[in-house]
PDB file of N, CA and C in Angstrom:
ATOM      1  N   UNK A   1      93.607  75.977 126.857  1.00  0.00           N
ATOM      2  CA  UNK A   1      94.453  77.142 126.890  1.00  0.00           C
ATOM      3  C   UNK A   1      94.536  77.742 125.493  1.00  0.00           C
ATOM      4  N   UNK A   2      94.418  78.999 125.131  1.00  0.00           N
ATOM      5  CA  UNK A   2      94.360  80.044 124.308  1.00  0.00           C
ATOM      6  C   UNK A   2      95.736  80.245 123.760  1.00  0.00           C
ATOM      7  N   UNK A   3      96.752  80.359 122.873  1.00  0.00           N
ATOM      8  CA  UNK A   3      97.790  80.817 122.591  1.00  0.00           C
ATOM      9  C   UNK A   3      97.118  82.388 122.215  1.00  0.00           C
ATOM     10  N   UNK A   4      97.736  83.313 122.237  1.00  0.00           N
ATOM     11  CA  UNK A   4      97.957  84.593 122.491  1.00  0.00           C
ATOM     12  C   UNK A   4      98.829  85.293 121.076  1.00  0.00           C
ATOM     13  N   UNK A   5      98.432  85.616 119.992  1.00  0.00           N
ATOM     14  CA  UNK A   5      99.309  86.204 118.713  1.00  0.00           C
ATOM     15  C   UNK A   5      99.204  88.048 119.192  1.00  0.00           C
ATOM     16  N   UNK A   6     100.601  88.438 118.864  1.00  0.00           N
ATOM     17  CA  UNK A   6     100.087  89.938 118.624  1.00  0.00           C
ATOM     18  C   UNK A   6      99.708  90.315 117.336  1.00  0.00           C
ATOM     19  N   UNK A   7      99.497  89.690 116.292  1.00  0.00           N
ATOM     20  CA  UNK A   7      98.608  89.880 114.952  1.00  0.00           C
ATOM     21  C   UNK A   7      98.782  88.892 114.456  1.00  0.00           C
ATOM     22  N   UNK A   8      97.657  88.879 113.144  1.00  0.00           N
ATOM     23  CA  UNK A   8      97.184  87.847 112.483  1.00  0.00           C
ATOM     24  C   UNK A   8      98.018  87.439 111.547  1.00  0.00           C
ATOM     25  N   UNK A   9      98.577  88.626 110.812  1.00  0.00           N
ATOM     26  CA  UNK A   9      99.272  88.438 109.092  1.00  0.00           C
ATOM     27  C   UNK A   9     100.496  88.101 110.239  1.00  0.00           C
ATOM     28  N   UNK A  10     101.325  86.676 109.436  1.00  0.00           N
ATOM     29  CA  UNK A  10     102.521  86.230 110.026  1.00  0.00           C
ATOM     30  C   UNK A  10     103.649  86.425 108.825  1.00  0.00           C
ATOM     31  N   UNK A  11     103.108  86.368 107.947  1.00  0.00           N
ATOM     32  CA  UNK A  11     104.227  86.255 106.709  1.00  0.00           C
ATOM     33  C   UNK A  11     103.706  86.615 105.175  1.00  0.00           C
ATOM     34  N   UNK A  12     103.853  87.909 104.450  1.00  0.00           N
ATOM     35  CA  UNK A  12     103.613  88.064 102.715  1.00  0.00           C
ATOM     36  C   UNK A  12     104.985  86.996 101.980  1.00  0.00           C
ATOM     37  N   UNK A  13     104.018  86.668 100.901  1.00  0.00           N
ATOM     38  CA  UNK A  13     104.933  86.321  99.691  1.00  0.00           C
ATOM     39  C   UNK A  13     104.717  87.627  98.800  1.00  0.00           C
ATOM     40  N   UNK A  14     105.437  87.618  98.168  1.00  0.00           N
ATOM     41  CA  UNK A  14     104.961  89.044  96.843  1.00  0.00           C
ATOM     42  C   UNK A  14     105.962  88.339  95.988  1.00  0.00           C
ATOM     43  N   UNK A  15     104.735  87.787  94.720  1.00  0.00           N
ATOM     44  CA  UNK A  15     105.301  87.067  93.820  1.00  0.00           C
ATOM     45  C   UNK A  15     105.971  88.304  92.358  1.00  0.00           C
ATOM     46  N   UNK A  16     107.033  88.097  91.749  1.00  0.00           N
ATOM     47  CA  UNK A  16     107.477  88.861  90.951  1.00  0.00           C
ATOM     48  C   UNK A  16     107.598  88.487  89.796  1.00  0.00           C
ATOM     49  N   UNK A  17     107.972  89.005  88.685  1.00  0.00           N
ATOM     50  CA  UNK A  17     108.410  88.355  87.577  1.00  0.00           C
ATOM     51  C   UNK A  17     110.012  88.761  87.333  1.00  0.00           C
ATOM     52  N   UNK A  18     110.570  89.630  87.661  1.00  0.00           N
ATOM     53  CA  UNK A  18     111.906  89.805  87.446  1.00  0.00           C
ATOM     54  C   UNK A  18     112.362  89.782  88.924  1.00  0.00           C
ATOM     55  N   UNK A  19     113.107  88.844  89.562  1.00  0.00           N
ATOM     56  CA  UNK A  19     113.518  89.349  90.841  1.00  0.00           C
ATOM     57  C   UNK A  19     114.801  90.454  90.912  1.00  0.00           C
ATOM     58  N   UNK A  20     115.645  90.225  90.255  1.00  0.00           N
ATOM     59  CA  UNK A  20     116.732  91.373  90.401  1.00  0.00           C
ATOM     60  C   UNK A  20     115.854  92.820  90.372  1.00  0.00           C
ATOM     61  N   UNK A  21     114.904  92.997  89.344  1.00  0.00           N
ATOM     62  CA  UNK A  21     114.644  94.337  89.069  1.00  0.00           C
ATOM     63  C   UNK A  21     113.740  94.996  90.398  1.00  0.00           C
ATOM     64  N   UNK A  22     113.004  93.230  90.646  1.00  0.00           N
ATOM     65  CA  UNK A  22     112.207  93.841  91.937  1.00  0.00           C
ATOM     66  C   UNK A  22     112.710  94.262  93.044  1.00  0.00           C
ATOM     67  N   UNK A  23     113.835  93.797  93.551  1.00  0.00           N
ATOM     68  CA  UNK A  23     114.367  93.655  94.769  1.00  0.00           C
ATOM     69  C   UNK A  23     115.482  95.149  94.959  1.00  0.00           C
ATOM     70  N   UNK A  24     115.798  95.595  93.483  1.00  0.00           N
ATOM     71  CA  UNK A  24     116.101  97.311  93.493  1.00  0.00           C
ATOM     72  C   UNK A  24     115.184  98.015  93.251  1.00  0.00           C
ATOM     73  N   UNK A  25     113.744  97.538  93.305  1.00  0.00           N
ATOM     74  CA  UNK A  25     112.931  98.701  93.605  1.00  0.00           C
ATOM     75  C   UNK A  25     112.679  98.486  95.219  1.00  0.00           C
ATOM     76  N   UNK A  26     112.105  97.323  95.592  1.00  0.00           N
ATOM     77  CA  UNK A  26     112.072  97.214  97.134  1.00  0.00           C
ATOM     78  C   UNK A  26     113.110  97.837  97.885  1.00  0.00           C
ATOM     79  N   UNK A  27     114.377  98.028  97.874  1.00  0.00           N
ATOM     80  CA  UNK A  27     115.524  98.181  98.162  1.00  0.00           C
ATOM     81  C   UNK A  27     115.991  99.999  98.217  1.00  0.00           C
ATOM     82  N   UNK A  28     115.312 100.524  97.182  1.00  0.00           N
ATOM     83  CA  UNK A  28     115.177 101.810  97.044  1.00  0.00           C
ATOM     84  C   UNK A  28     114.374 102.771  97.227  1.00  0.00           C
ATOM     85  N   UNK A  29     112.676 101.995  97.385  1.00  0.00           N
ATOM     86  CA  UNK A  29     111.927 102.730  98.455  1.00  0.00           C
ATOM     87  C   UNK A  29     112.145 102.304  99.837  1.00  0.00           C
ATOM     88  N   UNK A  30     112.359 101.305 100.382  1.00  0.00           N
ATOM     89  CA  UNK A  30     112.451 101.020 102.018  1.00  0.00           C
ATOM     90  C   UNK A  30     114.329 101.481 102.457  1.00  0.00           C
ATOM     91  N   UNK A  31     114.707 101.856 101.600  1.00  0.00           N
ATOM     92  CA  UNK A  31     116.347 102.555 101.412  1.00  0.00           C
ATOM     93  C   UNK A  31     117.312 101.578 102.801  1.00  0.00           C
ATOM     94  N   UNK A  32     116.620 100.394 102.514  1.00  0.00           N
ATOM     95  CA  UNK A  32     117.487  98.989 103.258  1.00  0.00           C
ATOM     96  C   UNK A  32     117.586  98.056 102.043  1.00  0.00           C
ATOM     97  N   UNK A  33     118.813  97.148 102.391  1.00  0.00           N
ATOM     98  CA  UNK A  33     118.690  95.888 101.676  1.00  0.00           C
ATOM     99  C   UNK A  33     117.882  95.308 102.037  1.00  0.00           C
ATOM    100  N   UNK A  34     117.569  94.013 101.154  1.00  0.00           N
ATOM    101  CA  UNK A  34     116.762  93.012 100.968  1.00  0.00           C
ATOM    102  C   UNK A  34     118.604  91.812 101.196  1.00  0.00           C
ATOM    103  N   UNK A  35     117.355  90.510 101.676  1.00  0.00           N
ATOM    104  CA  UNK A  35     118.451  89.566 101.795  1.00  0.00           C
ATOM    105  C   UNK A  35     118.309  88.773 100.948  1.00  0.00           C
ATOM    106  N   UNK A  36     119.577  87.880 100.207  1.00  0.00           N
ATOM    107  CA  UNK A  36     118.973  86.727  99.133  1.00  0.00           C
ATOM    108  C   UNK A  36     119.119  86.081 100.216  1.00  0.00           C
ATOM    109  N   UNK A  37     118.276  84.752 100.014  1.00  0.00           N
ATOM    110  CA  UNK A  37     117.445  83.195 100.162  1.00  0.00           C
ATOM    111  C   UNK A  37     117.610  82.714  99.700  1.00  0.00           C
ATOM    112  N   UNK A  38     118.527  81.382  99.358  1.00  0.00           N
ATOM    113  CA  UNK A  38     118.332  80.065  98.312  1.00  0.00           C
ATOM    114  C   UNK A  38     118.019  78.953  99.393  1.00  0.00           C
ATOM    115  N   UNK A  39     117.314  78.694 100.335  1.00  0.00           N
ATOM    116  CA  UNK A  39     116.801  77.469 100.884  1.00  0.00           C
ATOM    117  C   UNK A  39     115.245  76.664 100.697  1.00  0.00           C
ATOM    118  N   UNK A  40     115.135  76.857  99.743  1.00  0.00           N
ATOM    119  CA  UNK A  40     113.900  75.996  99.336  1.00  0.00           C
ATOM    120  C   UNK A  40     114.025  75.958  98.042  1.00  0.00           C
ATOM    121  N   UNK A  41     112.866  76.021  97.164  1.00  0.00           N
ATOM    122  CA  UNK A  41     112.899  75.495  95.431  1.00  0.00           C
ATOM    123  C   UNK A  41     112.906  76.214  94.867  1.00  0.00           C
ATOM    124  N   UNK A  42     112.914  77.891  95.183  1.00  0.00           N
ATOM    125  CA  UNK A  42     113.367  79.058  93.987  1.00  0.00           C
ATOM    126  C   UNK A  42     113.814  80.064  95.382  1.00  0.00           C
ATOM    127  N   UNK A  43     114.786  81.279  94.620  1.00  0.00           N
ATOM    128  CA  UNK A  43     115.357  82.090  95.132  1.00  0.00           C
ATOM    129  C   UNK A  43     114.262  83.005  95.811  1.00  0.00           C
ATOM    130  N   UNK A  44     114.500  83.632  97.300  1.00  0.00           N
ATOM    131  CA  UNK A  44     113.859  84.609  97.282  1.00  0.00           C
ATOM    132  C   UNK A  44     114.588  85.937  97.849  1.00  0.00           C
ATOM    133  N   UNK A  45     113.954  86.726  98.134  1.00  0.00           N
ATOM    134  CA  UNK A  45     115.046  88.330  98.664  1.00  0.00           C
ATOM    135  C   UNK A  45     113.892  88.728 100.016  1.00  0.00           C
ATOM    136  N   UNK A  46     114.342  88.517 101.149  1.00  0.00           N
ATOM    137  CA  UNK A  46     114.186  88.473 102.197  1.00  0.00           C
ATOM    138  C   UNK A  46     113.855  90.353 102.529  1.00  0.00           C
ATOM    139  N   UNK A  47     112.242  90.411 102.720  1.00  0.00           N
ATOM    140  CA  UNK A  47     112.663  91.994 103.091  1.00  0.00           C
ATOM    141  C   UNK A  47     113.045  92.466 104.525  1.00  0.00           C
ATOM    142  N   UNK A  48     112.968  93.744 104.674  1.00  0.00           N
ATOM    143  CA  UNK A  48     113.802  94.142 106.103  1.00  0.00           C
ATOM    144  C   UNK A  48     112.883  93.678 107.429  1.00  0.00           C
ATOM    145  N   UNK A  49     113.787  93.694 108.088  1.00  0.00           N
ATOM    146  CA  UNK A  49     112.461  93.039 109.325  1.00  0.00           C
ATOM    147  C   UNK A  49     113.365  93.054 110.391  1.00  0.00           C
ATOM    148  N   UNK A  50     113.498  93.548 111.326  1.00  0.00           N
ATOM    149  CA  UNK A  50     114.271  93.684 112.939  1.00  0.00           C
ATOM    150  C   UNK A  50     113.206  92.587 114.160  1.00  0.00           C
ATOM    151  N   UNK A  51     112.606  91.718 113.451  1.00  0.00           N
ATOM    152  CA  UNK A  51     111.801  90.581 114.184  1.00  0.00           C
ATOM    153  C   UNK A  51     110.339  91.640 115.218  1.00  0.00           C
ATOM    154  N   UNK A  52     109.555  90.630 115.323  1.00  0.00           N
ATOM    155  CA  UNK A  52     108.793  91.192 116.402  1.00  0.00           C
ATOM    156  C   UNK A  52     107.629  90.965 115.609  1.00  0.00           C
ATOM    157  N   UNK A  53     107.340  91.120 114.429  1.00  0.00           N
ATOM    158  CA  UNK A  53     105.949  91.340 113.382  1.00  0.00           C
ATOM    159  C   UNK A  53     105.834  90.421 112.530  1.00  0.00           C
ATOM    160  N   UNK A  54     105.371  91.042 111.540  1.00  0.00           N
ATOM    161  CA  UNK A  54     104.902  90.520 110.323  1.00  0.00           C
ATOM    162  C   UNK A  54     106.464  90.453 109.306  1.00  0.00           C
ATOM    163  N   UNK A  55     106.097  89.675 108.517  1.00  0.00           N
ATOM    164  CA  UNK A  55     107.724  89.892 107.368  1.00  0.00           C
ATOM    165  C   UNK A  55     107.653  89.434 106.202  1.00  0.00           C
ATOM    166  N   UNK A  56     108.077  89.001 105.191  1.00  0.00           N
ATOM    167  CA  UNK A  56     107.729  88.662 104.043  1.00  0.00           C
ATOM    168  C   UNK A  56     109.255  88.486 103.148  1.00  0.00           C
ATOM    169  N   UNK A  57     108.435  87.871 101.717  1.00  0.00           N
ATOM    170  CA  UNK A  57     109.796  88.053 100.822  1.00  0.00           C
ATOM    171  C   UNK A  57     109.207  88.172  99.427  1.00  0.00           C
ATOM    172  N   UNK A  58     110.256  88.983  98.875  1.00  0.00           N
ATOM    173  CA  UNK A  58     109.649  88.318  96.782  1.00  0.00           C
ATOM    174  C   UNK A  58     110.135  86.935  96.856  1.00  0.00           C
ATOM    175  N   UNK A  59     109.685  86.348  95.661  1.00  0.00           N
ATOM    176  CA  UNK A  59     109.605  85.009  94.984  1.00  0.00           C
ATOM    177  C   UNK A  59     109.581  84.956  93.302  1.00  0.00           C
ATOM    178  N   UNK A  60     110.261  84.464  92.634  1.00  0.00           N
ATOM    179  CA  UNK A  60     109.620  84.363  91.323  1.00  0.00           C
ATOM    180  C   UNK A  60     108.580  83.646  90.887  1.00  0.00           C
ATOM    181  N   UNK A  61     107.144  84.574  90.804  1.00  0.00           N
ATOM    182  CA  UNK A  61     105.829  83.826  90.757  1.00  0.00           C
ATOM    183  C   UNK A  61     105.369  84.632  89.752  1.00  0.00           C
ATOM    184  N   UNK A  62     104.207  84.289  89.233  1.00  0.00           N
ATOM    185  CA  UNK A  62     102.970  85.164  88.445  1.00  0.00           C
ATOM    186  C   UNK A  62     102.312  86.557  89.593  1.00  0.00           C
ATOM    187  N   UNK A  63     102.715  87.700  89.557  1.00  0.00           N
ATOM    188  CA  UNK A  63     101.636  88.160  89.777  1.00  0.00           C
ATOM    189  C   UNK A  63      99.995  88.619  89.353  1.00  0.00           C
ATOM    190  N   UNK A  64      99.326  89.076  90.458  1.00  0.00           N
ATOM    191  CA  UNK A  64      97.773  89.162  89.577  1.00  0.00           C
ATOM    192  C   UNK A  64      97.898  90.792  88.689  1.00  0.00           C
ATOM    193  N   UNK A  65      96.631  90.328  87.975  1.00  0.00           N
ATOM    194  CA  UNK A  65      97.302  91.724  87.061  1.00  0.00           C
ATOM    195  C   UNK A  65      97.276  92.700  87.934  1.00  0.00           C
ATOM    196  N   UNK A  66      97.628  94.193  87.069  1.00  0.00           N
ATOM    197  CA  UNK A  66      98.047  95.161  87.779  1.00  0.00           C
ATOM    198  C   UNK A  66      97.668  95.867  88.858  1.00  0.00           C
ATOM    199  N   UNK A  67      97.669  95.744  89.838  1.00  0.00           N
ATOM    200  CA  UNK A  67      96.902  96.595  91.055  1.00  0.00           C
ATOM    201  C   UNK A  67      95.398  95.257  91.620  1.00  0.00           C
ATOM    202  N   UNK A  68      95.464  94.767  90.817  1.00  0.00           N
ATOM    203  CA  UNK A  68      94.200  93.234  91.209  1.00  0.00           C
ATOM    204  C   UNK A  68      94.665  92.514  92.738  1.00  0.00           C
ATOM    205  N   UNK A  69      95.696  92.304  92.774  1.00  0.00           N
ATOM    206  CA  UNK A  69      96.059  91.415  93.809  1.00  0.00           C
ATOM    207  C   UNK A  69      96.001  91.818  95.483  1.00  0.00           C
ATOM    208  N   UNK A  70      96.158  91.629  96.118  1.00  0.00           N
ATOM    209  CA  UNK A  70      96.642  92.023  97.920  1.00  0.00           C
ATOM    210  C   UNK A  70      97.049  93.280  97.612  1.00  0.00           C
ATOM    211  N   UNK A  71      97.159  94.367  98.497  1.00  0.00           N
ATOM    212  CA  UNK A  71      98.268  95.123  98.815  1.00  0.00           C
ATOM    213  C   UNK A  71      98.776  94.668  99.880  1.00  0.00           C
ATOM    214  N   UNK A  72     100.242  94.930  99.720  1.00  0.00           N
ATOM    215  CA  UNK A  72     100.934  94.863 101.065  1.00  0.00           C
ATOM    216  C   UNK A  72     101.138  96.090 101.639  1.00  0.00           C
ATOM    217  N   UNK A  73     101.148  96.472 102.591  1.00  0.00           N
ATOM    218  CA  UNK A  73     101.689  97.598 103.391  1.00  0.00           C
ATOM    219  C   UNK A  73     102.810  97.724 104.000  1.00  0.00           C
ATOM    220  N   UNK A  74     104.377  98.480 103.732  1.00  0.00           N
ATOM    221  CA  UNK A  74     105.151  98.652 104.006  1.00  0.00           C
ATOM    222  C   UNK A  74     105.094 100.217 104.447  1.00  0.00           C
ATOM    223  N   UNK A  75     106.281  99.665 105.744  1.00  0.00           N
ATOM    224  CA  UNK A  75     106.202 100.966 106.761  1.00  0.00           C
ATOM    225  C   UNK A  75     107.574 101.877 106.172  1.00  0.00           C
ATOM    226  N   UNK A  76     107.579 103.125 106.276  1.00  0.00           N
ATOM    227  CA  UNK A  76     108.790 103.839 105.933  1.00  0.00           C
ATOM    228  C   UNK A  76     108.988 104.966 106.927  1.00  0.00           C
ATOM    229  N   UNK A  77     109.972 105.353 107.551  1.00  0.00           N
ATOM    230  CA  UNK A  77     109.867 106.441 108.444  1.00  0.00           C
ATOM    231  C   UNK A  77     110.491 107.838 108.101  1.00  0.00           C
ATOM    232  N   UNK A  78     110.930 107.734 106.691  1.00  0.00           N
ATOM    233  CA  UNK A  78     110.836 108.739 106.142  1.00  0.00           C
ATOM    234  C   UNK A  78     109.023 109.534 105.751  1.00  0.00           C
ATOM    235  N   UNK A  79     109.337 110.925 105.734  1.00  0.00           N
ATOM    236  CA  UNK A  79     108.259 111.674 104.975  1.00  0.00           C
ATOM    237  C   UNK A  79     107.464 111.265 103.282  1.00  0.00           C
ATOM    238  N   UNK A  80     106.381 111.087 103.543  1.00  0.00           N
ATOM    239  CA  UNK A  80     105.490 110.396 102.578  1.00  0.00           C
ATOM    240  C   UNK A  80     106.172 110.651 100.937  1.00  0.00           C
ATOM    241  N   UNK A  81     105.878 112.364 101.271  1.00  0.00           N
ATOM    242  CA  UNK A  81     106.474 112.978  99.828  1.00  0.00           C
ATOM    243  C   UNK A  81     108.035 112.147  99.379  1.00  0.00           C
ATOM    244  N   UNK A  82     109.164 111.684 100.247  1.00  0.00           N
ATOM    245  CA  UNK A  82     109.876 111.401  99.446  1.00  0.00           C
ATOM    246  C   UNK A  82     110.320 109.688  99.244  1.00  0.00           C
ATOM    247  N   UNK A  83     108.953 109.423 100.307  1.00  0.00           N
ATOM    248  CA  UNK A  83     108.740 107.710  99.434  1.00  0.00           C
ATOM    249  C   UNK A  83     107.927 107.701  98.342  1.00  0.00           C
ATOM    250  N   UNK A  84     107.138 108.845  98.050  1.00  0.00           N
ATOM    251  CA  UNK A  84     106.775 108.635  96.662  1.00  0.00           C
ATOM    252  C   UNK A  84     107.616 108.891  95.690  1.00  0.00           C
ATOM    253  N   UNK A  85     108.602 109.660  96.060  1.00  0.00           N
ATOM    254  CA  UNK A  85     109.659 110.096  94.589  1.00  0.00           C
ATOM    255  C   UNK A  85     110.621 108.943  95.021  1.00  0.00           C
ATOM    256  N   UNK A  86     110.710 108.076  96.001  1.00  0.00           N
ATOM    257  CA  UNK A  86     111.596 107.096  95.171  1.00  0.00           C
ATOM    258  C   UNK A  86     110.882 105.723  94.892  1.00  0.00           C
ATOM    259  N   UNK A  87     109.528 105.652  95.241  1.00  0.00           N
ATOM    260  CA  UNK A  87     108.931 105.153  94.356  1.00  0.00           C
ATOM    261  C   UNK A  87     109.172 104.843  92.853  1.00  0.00           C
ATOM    262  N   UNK A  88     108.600 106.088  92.758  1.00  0.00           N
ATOM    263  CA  UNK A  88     109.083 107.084  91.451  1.00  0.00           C
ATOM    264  C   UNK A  88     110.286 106.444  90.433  1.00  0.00           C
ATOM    265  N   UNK A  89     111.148 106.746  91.272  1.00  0.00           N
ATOM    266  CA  UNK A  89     112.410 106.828  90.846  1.00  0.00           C
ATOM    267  C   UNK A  89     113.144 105.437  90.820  1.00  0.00           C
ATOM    268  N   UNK A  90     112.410 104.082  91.217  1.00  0.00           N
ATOM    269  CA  UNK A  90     112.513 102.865  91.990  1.00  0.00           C
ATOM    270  C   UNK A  90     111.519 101.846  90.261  1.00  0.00           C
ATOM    271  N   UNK A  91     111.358 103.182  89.807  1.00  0.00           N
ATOM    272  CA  UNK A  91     110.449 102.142  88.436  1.00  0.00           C
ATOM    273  C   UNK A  91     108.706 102.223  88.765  1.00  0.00           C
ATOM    274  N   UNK A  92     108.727 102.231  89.694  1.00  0.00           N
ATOM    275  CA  UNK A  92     107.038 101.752  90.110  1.00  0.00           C
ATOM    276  C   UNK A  92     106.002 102.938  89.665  1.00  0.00           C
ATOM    277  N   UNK A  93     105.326 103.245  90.141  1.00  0.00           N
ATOM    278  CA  UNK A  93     103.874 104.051  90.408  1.00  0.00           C
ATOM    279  C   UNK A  93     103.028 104.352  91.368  1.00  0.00           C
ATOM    280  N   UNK A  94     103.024 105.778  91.277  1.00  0.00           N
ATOM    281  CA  UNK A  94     101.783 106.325  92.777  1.00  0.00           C
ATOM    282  C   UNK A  94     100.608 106.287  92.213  1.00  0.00           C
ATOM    283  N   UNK A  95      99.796 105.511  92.877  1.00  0.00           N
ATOM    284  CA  UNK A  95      98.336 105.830  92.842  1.00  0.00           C
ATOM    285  C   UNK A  95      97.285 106.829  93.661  1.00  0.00           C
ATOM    286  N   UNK A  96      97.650 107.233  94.688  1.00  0.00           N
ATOM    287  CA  UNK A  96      96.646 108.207  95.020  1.00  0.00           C
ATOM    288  C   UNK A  96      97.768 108.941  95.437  1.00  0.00           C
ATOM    289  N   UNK A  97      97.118 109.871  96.464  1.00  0.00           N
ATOM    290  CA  UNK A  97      97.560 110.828  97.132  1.00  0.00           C
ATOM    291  C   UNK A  97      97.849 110.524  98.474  1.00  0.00           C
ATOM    292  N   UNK A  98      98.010 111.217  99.577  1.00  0.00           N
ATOM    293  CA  UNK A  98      98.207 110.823 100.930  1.00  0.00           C
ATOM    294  C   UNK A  98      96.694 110.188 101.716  1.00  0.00           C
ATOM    295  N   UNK A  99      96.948 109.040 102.085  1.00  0.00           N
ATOM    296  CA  UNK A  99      95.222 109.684 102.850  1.00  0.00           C
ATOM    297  C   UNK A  99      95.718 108.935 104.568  1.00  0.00           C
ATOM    298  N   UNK A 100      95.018 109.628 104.699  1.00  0.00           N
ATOM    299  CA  UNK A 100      95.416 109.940 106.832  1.00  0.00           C
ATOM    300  C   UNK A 100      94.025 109.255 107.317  1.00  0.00           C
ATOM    301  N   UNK A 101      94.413 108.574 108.165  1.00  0.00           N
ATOM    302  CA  UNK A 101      93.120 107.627 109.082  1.00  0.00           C
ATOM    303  C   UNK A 101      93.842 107.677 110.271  1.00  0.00           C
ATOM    304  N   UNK A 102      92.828 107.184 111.179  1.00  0.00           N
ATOM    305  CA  UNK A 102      93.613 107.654 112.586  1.00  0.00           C
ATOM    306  C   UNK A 102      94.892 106.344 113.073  1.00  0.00           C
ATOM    307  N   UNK A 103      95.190 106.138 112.805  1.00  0.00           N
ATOM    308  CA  UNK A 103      96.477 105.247 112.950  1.00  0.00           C
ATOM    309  C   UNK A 103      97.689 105.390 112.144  1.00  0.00           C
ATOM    310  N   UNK A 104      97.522 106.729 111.007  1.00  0.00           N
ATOM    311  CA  UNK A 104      98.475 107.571 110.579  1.00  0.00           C
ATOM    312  C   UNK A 104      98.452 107.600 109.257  1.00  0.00           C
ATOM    313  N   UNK A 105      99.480 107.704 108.655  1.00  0.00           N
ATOM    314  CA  UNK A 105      99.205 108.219 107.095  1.00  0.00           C
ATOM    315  C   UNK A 105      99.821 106.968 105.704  1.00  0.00           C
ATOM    316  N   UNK A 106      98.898 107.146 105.093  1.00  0.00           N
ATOM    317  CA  UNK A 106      99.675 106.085 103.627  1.00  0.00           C
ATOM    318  C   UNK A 106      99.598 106.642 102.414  1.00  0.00           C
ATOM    319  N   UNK A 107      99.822 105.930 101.431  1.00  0.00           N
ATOM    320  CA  UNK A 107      99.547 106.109 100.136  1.00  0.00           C
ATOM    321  C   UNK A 107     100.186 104.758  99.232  1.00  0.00           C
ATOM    322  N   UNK A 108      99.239 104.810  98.027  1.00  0.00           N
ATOM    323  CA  UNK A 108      99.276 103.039  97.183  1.00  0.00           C
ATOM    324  C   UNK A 108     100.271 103.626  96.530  1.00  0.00           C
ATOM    325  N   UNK A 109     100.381 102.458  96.031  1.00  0.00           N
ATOM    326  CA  UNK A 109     101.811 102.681  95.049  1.00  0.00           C
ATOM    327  C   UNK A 109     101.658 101.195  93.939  1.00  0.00           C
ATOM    328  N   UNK A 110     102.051 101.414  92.894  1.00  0.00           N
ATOM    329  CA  UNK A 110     102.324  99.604  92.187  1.00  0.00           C
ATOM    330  C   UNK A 110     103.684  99.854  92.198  1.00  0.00           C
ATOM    331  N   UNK A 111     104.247  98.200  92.526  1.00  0.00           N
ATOM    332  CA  UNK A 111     105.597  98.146  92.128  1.00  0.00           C
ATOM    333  C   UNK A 111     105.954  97.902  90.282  1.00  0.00           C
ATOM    334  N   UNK A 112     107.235  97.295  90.416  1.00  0.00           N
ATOM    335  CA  UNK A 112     107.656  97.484  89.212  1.00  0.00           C
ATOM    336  C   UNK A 112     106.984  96.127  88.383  1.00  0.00           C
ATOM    337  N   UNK A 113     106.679  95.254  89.345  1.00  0.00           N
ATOM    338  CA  UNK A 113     105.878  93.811  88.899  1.00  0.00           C
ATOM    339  C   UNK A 113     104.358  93.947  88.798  1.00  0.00           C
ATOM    340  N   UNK A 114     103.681  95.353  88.925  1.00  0.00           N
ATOM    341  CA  UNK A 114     102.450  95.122  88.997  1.00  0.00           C
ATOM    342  C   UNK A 114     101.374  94.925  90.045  1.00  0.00           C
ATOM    343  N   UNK A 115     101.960  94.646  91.746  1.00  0.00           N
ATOM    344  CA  UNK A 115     101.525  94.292  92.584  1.00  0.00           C
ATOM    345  C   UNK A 115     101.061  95.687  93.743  1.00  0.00           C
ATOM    346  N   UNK A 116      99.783  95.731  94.035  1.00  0.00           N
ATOM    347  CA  UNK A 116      99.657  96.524  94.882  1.00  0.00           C
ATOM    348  C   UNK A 116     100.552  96.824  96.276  1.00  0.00           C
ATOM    349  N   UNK A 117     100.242  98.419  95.962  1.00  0.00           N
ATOM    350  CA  UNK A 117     101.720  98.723  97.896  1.00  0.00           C
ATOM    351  C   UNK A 117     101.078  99.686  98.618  1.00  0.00           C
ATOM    352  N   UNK A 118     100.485  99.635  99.603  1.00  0.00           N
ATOM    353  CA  UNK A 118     100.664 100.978 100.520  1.00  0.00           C
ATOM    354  C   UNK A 118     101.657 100.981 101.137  1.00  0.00           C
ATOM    355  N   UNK A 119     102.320 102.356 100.790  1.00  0.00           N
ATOM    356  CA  UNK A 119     103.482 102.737 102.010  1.00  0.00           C
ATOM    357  C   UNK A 119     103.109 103.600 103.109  1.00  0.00           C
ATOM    358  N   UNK A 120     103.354 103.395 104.145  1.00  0.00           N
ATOM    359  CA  UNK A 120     102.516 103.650 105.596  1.00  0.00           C
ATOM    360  C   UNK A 120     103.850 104.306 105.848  1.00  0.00           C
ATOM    361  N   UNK A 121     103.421 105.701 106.982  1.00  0.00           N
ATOM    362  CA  UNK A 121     104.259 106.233 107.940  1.00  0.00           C
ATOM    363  C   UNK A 121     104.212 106.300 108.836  1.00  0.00           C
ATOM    364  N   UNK A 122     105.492 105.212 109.826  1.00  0.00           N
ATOM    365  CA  UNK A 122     105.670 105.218 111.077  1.00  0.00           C
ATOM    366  C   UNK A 122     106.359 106.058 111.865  1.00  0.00           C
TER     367      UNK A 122
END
């Protein structure tokens, strides 16, 4: 018998070097809290997730240098233009422009730690 996943990616880490600073930039482009975590051997900040998917958390880790590592893809259902200005405004960096594929629209971003982001619109 086959077990049956509706996708592959089950869980991101996104390692940081400052967690407070990271977790008000996460916090200010996805314009939800993040949850703290102290149940294992370092703190983490739990991002938003209403169950069903994929989910993740920061951690205090090394990230790879700047833009080198994974991107993660976070969904926003606001309009592209003003997840890039709080990007923006969140510490981080836009890297491209919009680009549209048929399953809808994104654009990269680095956070404030250095780590690659597409923010996707759902």
């Amino acid at each position: 018998m086959t077990d049956q996943y509706p996708n592959r990616l089950v869980w991101a880490e996104i390692p940081v070097t400052d967690l407070n600073r990271a977790k008000k930039f996460y916090q200010t482009v996805l314009q939800e809290p993040l949850t703290d975590m102290d149940m294992g051997p370092d703190p983490m900040a739990m991002l938003p997730n209403a169950g069903g998917g994929a989910a993740g958390h920061l951690y205090p880790g090394k990230p790879a240098a700047k833009g080198e590592g994974i991107t993660a893809h976070l969904a926003t259902t606001s309009a592209l233009k003003d997840a890039m200005a709080r990007v923006k405004e969140g510490g981080g960096e836009v890297v491209s422009e919009v680009i549209t594929i048929p399953a809808g629209s994104f654009f990269y971003a680095i956070d404030t730690e250095g780590n690659s982001l597409g923010i996707f619109k759902v």
